[in-house]
N, C-alpha and C. Protein backbone atom coordinates (compact mmCIF):
# COMPACT_ATOMS: atom_id res chain seq x y z
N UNK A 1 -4.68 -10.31 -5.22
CA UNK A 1 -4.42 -9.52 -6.39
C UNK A 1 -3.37 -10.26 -7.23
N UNK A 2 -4.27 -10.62 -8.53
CA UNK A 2 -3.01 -11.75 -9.39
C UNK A 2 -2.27 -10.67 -10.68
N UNK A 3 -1.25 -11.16 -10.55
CA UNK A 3 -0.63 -9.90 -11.78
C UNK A 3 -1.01 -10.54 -13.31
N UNK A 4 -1.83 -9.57 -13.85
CA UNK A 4 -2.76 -9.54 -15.11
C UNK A 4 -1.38 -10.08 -16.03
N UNK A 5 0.41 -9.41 -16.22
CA UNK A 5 1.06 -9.15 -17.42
C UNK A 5 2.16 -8.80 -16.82
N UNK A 6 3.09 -9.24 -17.63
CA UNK A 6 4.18 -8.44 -17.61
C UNK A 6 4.86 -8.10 -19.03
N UNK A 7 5.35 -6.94 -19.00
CA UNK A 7 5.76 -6.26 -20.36
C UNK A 7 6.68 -5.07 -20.41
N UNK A 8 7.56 -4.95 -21.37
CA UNK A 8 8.72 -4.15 -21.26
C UNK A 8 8.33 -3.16 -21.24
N UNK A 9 8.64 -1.94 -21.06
CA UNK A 9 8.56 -0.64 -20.79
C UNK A 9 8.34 0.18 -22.08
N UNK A 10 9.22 -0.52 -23.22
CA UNK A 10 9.07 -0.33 -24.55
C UNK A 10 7.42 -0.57 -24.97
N UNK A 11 7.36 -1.51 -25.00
CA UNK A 11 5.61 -1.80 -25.06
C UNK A 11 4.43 -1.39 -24.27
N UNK A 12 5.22 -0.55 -23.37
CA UNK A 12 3.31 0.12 -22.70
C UNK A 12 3.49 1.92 -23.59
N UNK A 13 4.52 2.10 -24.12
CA UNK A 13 4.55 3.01 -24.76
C UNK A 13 3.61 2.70 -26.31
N UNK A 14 3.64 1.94 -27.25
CA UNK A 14 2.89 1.69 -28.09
C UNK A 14 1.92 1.28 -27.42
N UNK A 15 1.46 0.27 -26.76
CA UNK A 15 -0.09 0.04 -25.78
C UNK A 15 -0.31 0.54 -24.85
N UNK A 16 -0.33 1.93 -24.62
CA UNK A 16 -0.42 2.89 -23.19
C UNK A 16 -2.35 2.80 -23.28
N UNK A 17 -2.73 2.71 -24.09
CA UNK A 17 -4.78 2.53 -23.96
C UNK A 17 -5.12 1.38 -23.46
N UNK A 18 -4.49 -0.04 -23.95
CA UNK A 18 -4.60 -1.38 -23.54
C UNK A 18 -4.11 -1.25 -22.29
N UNK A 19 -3.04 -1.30 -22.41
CA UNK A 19 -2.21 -1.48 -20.92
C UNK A 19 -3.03 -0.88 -19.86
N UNK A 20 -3.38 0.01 -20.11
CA UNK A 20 -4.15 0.76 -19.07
C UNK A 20 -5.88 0.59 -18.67
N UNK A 21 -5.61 -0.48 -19.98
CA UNK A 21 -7.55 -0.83 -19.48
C UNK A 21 -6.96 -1.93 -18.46
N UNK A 22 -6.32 -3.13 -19.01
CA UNK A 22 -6.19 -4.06 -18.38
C UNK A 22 -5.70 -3.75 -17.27
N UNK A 23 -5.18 -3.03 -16.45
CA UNK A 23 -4.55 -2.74 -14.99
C UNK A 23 -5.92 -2.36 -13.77
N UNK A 24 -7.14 -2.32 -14.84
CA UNK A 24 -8.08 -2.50 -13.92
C UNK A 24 -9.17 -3.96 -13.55
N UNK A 25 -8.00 -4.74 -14.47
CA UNK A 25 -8.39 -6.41 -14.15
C UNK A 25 -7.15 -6.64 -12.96
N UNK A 26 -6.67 -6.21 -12.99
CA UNK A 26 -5.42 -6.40 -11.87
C UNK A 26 -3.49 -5.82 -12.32
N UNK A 27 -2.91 -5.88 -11.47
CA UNK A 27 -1.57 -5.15 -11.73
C UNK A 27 -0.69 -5.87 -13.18
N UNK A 28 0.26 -5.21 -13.47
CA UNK A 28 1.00 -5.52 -14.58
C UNK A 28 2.65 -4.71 -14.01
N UNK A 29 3.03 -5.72 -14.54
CA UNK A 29 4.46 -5.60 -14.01
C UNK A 29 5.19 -4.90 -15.49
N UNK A 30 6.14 -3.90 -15.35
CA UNK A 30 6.85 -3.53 -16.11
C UNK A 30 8.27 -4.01 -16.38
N UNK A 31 8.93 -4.30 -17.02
CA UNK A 31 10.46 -4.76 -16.93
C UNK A 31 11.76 -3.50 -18.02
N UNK A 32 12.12 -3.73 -17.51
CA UNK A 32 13.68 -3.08 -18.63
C UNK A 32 14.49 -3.46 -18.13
N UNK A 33 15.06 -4.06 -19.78
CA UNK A 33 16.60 -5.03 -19.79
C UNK A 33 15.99 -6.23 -19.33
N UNK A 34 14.90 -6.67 -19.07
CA UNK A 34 14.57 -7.87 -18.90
C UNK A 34 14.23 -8.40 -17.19
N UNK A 35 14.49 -7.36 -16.60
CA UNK A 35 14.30 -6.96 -14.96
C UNK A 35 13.42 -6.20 -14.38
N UNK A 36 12.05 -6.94 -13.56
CA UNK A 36 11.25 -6.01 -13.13
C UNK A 36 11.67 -4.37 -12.94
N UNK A 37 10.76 -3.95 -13.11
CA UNK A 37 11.27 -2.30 -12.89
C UNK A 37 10.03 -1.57 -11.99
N UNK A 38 9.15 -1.76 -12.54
CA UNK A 38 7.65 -1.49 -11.75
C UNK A 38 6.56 -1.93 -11.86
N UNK A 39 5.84 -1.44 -11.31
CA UNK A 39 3.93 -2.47 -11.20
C UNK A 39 3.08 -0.98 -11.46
N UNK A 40 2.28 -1.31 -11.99
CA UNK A 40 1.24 -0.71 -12.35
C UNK A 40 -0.13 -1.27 -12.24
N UNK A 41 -0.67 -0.36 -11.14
CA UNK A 41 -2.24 -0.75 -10.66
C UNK A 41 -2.96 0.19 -10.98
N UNK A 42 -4.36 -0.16 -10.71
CA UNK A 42 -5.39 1.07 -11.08
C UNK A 42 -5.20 1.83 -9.77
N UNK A 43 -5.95 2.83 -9.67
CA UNK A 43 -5.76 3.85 -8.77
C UNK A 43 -6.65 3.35 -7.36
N UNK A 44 -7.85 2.43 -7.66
CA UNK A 44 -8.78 1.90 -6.69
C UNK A 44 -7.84 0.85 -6.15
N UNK A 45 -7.14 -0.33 -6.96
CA UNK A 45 -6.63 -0.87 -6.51
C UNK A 45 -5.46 -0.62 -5.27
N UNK A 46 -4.33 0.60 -5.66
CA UNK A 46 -3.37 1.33 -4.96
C UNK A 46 -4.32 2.12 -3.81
N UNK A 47 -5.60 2.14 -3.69
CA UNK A 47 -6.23 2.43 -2.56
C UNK A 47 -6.30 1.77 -1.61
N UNK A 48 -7.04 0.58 -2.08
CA UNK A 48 -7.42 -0.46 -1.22
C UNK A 48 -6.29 -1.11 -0.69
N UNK A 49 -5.39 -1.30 -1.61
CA UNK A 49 -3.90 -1.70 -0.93
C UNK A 49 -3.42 -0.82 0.64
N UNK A 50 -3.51 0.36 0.45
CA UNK A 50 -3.32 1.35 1.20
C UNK A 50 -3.94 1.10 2.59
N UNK A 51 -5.15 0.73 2.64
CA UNK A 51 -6.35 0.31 3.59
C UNK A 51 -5.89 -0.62 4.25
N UNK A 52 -5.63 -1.75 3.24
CA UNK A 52 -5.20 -2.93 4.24
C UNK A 52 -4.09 -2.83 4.87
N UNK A 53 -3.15 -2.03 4.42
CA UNK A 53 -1.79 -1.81 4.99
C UNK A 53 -2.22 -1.43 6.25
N UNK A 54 -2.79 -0.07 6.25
CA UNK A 54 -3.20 0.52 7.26
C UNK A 54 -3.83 0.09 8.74
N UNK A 55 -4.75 -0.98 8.17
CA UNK A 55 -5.63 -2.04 8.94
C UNK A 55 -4.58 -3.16 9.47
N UNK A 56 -3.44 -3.40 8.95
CA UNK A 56 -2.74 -3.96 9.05
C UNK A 56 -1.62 -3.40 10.46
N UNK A 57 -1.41 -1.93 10.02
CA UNK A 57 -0.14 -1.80 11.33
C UNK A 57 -1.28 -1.28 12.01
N UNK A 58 -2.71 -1.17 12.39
CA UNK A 58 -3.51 -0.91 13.42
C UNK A 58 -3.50 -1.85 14.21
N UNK A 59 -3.42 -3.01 13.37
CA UNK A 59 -3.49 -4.64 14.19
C UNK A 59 -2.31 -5.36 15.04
N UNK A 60 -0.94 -4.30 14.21
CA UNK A 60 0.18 -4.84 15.18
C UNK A 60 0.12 -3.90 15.95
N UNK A 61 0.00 -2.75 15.83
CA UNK A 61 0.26 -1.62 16.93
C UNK A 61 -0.85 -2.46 18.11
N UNK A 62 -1.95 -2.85 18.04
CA UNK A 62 -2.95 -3.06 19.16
C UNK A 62 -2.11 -4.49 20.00
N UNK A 63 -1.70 -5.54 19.16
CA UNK A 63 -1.08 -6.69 19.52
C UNK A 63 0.33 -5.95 20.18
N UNK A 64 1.36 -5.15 19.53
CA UNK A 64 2.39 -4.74 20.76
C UNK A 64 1.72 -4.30 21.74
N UNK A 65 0.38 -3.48 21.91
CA UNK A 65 0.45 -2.49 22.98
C UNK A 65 -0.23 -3.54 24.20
N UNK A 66 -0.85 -4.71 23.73
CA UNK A 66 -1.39 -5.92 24.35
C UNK A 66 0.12 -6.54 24.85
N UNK A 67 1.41 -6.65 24.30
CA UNK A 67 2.32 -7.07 25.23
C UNK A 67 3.33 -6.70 25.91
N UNK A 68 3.05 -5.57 25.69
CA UNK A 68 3.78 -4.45 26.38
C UNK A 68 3.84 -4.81 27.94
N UNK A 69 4.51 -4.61 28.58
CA UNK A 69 4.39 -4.69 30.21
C UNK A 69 4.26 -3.67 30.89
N UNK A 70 3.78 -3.61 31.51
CA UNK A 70 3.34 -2.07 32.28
C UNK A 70 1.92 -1.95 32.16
N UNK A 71 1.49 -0.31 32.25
CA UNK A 71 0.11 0.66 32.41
C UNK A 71 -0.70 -0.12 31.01
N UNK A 72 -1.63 -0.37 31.31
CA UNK A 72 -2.70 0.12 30.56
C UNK A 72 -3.53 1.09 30.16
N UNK A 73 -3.58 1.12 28.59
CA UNK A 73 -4.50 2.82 28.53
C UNK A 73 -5.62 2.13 27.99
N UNK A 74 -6.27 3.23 27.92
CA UNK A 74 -7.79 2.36 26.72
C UNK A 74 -7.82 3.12 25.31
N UNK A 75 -8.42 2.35 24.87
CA UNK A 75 -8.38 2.62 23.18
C UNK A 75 -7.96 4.17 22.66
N UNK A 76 -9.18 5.02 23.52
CA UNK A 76 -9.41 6.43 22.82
C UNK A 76 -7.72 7.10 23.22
N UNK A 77 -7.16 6.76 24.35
CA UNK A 77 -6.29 7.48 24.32
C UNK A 77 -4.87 6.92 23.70
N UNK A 78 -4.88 5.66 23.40
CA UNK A 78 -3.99 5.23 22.88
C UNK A 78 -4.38 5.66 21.25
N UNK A 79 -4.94 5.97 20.68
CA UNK A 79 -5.75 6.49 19.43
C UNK A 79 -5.00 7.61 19.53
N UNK A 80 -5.40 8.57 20.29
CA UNK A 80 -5.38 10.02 21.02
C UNK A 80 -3.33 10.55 20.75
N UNK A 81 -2.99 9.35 21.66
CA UNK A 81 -1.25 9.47 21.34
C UNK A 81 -0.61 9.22 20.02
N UNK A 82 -1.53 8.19 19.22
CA UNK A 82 -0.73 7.65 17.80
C UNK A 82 -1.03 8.93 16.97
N UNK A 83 -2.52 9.50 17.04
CA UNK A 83 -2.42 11.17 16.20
C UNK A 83 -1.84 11.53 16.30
N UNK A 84 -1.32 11.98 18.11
CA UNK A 84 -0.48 13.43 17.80
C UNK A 84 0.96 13.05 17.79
N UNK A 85 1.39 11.30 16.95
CA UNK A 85 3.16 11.13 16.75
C UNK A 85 2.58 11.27 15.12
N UNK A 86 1.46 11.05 14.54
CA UNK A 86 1.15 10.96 13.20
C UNK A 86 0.94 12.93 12.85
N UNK A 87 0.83 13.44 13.29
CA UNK A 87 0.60 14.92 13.21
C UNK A 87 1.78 15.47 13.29
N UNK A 88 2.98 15.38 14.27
CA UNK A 88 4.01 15.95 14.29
C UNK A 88 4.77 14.83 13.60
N UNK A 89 5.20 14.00 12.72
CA UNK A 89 5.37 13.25 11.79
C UNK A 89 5.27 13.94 10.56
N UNK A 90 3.92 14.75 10.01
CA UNK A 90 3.41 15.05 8.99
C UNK A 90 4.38 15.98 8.80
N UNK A 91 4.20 17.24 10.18
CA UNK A 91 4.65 18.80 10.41
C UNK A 91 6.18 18.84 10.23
N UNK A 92 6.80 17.57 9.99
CA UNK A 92 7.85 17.47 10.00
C UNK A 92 8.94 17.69 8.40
């Protein structure tokens, strides 16, 4: 994901239609005072980001639980335990 722009904060206010087409060619960085301030993606993009993240700590969680020392569990229940710290996480 290559960043389409960057542009002051002042200017997505007069180009809030442009600005906002182009963020579905890829992100655009915002600045004020001359200092990043934020990014702006399309909403598919901030998805898919999300996914890979996700896919991402699935892949370290499986690699720690591979060097862990001790018991082995198998998948479903190691699945089974990360819900219910992700459920009482939520409830929290």
């Amino acid at each position: 994901m290559r960043v389409r722009e960057v542009i002051p904060i002042s200017e997505l206010r007069k180009r809030q239609a442009e600005v906002l087409a182009e963020i579905e060619k890829g992100p655009t960085i915002l600045t004020q005072h001359g200092k990043g301030a934020a990014v702006l993606l399309s909403f598919d993009a901030y998805n898919r980001m999300l996914e890979e993240l996700e896919d991402l700590q699935d892949a370290m969680d499986a690699f720690e639980a591979r060097q862990a020392p001790g018991e082995r569990v198998s998948l479903d229940a190691y699945v089974a335990k990360r819900g219910t710290r992700a459920s009482a996480a939520a409830q929290s």
